[in-house]
PDB file of N, CA and C in Angstrom:
ATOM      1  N   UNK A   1       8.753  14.853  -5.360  1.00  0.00           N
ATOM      2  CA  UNK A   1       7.575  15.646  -5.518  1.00  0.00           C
ATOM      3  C   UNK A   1       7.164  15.599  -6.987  1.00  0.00           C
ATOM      4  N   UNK A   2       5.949  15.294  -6.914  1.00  0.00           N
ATOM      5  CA  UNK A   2       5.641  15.440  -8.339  1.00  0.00           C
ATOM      6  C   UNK A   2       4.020  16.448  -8.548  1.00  0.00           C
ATOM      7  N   UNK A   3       3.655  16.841  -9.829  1.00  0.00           N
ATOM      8  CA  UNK A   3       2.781  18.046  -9.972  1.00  0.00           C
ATOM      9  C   UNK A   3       2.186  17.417 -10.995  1.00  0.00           C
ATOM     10  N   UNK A   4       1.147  16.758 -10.805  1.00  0.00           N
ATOM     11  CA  UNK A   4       0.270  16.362 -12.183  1.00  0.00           C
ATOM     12  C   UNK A   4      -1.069  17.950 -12.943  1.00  0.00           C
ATOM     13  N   UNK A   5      -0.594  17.824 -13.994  1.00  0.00           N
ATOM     14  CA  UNK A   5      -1.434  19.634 -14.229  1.00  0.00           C
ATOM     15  C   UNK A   5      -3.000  19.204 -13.326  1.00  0.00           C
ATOM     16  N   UNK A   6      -3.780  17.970 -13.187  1.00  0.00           N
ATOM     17  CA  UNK A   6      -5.195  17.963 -12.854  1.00  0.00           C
ATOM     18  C   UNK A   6      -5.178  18.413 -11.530  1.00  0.00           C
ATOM     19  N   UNK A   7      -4.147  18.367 -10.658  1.00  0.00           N
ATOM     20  CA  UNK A   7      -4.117  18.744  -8.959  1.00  0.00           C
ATOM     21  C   UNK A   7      -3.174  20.027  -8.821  1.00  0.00           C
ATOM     22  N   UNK A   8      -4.037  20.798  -8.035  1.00  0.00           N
ATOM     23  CA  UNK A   8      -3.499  22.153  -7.254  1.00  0.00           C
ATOM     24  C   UNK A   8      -2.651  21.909  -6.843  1.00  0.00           C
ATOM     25  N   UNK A   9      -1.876  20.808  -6.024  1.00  0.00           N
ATOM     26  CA  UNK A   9      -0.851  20.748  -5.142  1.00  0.00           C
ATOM     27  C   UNK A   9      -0.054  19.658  -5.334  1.00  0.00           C
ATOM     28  N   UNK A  10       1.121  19.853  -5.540  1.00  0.00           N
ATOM     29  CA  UNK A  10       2.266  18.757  -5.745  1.00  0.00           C
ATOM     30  C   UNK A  10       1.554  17.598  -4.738  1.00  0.00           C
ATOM     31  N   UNK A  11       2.025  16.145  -5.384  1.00  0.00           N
ATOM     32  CA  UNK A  11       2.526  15.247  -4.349  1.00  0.00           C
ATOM     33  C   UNK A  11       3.562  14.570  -4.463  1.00  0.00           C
ATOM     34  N   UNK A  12       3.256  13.767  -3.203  1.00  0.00           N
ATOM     35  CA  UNK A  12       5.171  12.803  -2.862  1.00  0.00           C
ATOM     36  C   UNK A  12       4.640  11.587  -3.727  1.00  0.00           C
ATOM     37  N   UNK A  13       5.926  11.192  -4.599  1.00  0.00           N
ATOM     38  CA  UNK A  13       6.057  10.300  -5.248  1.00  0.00           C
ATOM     39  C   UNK A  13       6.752   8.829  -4.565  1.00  0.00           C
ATOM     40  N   UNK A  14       6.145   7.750  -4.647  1.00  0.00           N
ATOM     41  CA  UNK A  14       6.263   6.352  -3.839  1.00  0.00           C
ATOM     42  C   UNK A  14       6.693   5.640  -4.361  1.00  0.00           C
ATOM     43  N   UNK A  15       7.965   4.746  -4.362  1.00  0.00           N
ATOM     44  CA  UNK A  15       8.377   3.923  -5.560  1.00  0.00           C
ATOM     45  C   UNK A  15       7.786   2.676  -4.978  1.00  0.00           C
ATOM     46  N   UNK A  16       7.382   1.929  -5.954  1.00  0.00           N
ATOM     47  CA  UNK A  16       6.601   0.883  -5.706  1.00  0.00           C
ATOM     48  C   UNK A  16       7.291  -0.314  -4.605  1.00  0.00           C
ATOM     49  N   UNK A  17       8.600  -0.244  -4.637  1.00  0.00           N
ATOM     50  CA  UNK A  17       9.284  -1.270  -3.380  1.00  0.00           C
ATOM     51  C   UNK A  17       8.762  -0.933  -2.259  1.00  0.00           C
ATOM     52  N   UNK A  18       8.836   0.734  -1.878  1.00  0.00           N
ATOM     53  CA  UNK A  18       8.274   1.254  -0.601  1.00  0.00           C
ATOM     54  C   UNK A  18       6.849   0.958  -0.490  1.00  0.00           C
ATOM     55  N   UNK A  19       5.891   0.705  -1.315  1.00  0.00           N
ATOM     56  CA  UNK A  19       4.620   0.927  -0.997  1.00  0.00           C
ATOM     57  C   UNK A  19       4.335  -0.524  -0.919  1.00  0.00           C
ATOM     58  N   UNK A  20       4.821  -1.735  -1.224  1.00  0.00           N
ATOM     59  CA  UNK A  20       4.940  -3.130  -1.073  1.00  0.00           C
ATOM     60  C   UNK A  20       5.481  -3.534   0.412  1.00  0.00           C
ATOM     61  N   UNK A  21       6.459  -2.706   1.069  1.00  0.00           N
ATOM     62  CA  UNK A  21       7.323  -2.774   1.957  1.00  0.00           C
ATOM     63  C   UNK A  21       6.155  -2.744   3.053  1.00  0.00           C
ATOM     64  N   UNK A  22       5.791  -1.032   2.999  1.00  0.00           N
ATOM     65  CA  UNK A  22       4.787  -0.538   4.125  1.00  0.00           C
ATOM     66  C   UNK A  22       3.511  -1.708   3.861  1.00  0.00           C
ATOM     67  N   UNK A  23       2.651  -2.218   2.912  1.00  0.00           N
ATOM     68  CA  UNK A  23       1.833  -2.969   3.202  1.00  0.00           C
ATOM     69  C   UNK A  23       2.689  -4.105   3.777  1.00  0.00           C
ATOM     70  N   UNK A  24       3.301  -4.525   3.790  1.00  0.00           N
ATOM     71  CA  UNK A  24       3.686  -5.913   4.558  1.00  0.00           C
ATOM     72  C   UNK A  24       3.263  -5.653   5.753  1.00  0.00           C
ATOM     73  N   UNK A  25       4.356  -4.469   5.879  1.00  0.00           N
ATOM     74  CA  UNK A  25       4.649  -4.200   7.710  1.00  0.00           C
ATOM     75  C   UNK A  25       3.485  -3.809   7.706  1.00  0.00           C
ATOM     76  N   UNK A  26       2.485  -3.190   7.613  1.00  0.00           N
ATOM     77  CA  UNK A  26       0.861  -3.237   8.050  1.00  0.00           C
ATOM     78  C   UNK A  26       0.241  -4.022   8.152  1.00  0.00           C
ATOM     79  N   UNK A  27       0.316  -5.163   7.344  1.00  0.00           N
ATOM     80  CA  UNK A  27       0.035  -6.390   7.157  1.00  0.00           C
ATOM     81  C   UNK A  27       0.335  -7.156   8.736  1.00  0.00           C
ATOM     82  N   UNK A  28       1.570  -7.186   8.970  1.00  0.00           N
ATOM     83  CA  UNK A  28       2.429  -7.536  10.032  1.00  0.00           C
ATOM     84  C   UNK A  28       1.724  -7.382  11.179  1.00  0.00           C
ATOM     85  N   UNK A  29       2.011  -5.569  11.555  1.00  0.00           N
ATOM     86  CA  UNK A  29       1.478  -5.152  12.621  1.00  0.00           C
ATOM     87  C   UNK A  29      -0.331  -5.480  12.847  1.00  0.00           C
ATOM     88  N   UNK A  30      -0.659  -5.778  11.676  1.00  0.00           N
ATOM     89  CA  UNK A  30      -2.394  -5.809  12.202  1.00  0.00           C
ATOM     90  C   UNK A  30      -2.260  -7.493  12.532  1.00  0.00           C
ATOM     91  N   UNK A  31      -1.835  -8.243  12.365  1.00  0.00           N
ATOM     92  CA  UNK A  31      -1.892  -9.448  12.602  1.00  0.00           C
ATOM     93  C   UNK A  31      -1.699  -9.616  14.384  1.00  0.00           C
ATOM     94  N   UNK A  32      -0.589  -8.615  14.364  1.00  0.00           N
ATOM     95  CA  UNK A  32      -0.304  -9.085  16.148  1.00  0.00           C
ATOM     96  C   UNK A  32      -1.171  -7.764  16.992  1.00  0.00           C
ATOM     97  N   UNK A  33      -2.331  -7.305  16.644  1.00  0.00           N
ATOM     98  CA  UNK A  33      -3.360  -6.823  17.165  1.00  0.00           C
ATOM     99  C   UNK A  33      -4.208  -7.519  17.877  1.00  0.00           C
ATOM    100  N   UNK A  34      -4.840  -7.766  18.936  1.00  0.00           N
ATOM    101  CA  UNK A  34      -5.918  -8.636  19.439  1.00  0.00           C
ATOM    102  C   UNK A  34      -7.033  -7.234  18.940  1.00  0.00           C
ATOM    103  N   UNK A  35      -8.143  -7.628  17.677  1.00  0.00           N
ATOM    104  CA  UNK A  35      -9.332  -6.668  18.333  1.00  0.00           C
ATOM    105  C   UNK A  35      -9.612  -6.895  19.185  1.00  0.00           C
ATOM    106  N   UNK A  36      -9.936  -7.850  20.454  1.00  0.00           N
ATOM    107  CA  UNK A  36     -10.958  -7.820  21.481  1.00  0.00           C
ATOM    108  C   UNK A  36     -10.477  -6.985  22.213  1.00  0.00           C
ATOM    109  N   UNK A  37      -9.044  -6.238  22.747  1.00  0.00           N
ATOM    110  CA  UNK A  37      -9.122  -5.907  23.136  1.00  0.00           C
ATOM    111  C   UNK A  37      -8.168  -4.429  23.005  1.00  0.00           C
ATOM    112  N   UNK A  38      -7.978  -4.269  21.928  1.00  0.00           N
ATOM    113  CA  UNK A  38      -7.514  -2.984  20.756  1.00  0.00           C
ATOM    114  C   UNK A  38      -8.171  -2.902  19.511  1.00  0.00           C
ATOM    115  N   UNK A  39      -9.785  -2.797  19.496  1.00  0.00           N
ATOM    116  CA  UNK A  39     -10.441  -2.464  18.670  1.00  0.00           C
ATOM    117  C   UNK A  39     -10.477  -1.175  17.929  1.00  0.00           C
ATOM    118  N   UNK A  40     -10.628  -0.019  18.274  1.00  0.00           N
ATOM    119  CA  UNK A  40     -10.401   0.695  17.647  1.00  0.00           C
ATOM    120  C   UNK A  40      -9.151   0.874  16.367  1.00  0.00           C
ATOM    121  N   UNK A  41      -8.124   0.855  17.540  1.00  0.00           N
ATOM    122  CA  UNK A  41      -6.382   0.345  16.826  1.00  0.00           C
ATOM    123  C   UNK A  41      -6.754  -0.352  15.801  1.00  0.00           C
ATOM    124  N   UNK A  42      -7.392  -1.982  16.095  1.00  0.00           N
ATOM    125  CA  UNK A  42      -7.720  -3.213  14.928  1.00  0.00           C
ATOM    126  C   UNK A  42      -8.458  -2.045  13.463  1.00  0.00           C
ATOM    127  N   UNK A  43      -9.152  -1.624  13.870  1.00  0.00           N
ATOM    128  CA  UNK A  43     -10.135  -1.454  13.269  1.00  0.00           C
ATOM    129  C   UNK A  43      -8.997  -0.087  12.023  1.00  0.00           C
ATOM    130  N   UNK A  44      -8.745   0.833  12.753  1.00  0.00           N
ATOM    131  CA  UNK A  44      -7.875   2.051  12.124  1.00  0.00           C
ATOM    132  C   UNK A  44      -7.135   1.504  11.526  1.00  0.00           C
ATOM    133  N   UNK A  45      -6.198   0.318  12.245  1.00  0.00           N
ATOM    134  CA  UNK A  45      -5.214  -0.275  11.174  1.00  0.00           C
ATOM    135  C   UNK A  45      -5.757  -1.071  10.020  1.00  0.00           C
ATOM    136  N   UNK A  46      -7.019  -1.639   9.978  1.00  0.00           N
ATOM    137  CA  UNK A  46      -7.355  -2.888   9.133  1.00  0.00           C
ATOM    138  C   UNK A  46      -7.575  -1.856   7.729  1.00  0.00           C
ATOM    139  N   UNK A  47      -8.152  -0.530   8.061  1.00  0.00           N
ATOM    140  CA  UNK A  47      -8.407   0.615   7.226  1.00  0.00           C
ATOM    141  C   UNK A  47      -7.469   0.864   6.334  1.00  0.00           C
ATOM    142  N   UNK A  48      -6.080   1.103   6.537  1.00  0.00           N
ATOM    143  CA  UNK A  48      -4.906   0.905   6.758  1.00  0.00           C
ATOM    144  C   UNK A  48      -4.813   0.170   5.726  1.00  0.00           C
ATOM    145  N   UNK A  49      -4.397  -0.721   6.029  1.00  0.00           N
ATOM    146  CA  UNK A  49      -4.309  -2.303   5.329  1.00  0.00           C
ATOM    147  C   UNK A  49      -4.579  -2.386   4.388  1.00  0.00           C
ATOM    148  N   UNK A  50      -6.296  -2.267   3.831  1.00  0.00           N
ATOM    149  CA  UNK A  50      -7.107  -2.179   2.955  1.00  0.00           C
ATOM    150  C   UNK A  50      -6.897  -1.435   1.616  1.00  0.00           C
ATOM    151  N   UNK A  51      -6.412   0.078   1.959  1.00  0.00           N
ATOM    152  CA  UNK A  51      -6.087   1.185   1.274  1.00  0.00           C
ATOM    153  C   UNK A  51      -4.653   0.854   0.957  1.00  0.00           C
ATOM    154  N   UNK A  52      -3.641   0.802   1.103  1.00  0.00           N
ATOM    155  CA  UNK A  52      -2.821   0.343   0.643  1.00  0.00           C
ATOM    156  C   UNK A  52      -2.810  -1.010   0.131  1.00  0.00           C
ATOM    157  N   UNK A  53      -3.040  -2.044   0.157  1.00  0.00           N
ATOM    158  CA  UNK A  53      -3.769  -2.882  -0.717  1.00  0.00           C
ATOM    159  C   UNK A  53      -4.418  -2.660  -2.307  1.00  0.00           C
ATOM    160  N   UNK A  54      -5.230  -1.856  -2.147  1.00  0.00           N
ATOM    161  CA  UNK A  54      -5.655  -1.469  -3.154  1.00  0.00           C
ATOM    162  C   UNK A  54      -5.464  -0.876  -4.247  1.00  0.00           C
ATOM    163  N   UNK A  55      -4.314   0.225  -3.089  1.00  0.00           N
ATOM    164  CA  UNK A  55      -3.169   0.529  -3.847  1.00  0.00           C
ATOM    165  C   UNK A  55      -1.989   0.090  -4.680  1.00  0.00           C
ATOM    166  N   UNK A  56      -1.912  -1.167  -3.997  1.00  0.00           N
ATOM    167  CA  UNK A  56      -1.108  -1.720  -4.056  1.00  0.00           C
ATOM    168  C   UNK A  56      -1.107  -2.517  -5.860  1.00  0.00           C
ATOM    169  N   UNK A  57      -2.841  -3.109  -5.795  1.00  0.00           N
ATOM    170  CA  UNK A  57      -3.094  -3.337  -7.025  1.00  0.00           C
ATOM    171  C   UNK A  57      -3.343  -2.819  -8.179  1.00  0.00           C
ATOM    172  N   UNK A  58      -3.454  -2.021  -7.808  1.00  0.00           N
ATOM    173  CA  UNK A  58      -3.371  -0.505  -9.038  1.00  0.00           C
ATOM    174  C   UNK A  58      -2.358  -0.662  -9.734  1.00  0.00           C
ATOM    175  N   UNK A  59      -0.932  -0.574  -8.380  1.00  0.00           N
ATOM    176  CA  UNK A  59       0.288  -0.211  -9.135  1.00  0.00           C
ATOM    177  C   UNK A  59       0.602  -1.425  -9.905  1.00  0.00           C
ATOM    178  N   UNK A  60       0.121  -2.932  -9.411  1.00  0.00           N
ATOM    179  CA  UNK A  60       0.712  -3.724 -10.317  1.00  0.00           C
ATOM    180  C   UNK A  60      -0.090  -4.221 -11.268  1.00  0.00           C
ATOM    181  N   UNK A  61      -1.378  -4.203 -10.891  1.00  0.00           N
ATOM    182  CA  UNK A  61      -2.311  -4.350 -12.553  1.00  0.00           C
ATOM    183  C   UNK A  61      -1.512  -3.101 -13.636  1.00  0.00           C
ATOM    184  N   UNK A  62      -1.199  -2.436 -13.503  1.00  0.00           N
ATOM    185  CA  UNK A  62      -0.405  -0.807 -14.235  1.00  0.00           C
ATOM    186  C   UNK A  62       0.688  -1.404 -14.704  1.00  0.00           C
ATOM    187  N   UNK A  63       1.850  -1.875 -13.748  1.00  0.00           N
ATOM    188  CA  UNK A  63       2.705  -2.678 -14.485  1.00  0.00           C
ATOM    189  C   UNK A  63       2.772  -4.100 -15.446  1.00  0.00           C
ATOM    190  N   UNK A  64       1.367  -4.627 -15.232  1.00  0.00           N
ATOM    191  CA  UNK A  64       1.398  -5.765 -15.848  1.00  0.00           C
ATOM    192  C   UNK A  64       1.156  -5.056 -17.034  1.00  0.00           C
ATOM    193  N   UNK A  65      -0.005  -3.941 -17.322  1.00  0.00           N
ATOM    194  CA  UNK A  65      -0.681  -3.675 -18.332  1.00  0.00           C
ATOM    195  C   UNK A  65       0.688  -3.110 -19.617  1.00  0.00           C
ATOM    196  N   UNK A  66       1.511  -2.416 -18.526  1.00  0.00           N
ATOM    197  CA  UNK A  66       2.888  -2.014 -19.507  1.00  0.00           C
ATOM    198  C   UNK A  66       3.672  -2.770 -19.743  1.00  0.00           C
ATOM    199  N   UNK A  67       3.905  -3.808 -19.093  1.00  0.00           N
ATOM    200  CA  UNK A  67       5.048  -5.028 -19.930  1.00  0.00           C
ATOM    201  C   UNK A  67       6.089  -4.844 -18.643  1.00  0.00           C
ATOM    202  N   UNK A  68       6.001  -4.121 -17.375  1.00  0.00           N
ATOM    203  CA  UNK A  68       7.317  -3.987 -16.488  1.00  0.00           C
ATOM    204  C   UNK A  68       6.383  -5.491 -15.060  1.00  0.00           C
ATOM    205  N   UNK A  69       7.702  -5.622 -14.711  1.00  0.00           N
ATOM    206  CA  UNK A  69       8.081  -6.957 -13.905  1.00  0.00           C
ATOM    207  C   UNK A  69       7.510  -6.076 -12.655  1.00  0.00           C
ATOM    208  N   UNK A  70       7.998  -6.588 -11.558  1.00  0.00           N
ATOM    209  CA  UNK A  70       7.393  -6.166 -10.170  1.00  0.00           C
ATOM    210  C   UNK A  70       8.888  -5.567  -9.294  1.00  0.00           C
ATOM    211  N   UNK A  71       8.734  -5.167  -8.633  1.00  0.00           N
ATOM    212  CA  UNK A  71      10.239  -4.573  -8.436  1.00  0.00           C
ATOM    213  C   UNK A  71      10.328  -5.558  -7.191  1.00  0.00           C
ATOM    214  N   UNK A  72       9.460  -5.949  -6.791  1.00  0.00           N
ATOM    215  CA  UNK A  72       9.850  -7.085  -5.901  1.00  0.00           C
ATOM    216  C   UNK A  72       9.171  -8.576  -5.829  1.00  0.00           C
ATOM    217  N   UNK A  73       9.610  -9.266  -5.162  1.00  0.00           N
ATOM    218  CA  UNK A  73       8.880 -10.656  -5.231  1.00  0.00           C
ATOM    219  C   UNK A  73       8.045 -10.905  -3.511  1.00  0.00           C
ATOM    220  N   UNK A  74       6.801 -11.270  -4.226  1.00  0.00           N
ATOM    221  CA  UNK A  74       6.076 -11.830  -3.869  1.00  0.00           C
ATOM    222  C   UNK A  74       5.753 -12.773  -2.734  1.00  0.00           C
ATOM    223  N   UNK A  75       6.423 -13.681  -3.619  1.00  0.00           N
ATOM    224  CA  UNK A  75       6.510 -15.275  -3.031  1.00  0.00           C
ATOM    225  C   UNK A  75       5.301 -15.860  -3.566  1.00  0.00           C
ATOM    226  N   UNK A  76       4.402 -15.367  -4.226  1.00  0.00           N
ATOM    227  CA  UNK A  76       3.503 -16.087  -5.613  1.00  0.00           C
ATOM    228  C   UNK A  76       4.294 -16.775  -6.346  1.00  0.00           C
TER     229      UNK A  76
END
């Protein structure tokens, strides 16, 4: 848990392996989706996907910008 003074309410803190981990497996699971015929699902998960993604680059444009490595590999 962490409490930044700008937010009313604690949040859960994510170490960056976990948040690399879960995009895979989202990654994963949206792949073996058919939209044609689990669209909605496609669609909620691709959402999904996206947002953690993005997240994802945050955390490591952040680490590049500080001089720290990636806590995991790639395969880049």
């Amino acid at each position: 848990m962490v409490k930044l003074s700008s937010r009313a309410f604690p949040g859960v803190l994510l170490q960056g392996d976990t948040l690399y981990t879960m995009y895979c497996r989202a990654q994963h699971a949206l792949a073996g989706l058919d939209p044609a015929t689990h669209e909605d699902e496609y669609d909620t998960l691709a959402d999904l996907v996206e947002h953690l993604g993005e997240c994802l680059g945050v955390y490591e444009r952040t680490l590049a910008r500080c001089g720290y490595s990636l806590p995991y590999y790639t395969g880049a």
